[in-house]
Protein backbone atom coordinates (compact mmCIF):
# COMPACT_ATOMS: atom_id res chain seq x y z
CA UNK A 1 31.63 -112.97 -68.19
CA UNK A 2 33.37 -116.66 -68.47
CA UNK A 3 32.23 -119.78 -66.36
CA UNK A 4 35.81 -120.62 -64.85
CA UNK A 5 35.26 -123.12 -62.14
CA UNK A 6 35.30 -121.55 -58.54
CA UNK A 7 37.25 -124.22 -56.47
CA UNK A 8 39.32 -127.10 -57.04
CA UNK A 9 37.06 -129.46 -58.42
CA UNK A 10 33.66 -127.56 -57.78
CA UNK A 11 31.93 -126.18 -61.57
CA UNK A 12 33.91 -128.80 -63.11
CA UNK A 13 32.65 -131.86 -64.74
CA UNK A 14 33.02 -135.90 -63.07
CA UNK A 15 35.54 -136.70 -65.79
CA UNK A 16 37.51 -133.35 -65.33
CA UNK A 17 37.72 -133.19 -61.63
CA UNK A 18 41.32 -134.20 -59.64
CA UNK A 19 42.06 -138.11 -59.05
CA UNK A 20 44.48 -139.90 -56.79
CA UNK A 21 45.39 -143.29 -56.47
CA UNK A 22 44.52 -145.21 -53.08
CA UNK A 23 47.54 -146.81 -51.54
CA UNK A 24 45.77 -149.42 -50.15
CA UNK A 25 43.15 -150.50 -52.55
CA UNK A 26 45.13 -149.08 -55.65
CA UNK A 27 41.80 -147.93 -57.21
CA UNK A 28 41.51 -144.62 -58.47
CA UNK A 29 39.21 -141.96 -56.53
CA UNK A 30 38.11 -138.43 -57.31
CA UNK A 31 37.63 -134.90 -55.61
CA UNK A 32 34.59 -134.29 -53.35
CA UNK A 33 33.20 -131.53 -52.48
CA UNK A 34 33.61 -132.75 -48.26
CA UNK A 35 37.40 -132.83 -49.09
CA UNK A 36 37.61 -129.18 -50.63
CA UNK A 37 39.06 -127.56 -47.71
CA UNK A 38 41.71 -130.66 -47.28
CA UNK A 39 42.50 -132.45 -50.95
CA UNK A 40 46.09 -132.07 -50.15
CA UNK A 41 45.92 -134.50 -47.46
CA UNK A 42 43.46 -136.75 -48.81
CA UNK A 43 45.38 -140.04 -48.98
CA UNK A 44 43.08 -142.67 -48.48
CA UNK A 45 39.69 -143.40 -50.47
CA UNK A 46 37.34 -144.66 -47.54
CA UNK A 47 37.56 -145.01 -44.02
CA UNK A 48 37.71 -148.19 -44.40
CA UNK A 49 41.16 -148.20 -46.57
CA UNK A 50 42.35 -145.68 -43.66
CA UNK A 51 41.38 -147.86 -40.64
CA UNK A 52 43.26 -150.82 -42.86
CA UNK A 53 46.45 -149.14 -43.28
CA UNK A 54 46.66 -148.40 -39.37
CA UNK A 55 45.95 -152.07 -38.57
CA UNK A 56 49.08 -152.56 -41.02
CA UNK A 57 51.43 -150.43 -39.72
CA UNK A 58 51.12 -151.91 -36.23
């Protein structure tokens, strides 16, 4: 029996799991297990990046 990972990023190492890039902050963040159900529309690394691009786009 192999050990594949289950999910997305779960059973996988830190350095292994998925990144994207914050458009707000530019820095780099990875997968979490809270944003399993919803990585694909994961844009923003914080709330506090996603509050800041709403006061920017007003």
């Amino acid at each position: 029996m192999s050990k594949e990972p289950k999910g997305f990023g779960q059973g996988r190492r830190p350095g292994e799991r998925p990144t994207k890039i914050c458009p707000v902050c530019g820095l780099s963040f990875t997968w979490r297990k809270k944003w399993a159900r919803d990585w694909e529309n994961v844009r923003y690394c914080s709330e506090r990046c996603r509050t800041r691009a709403k006061e920017k786009a007003c």
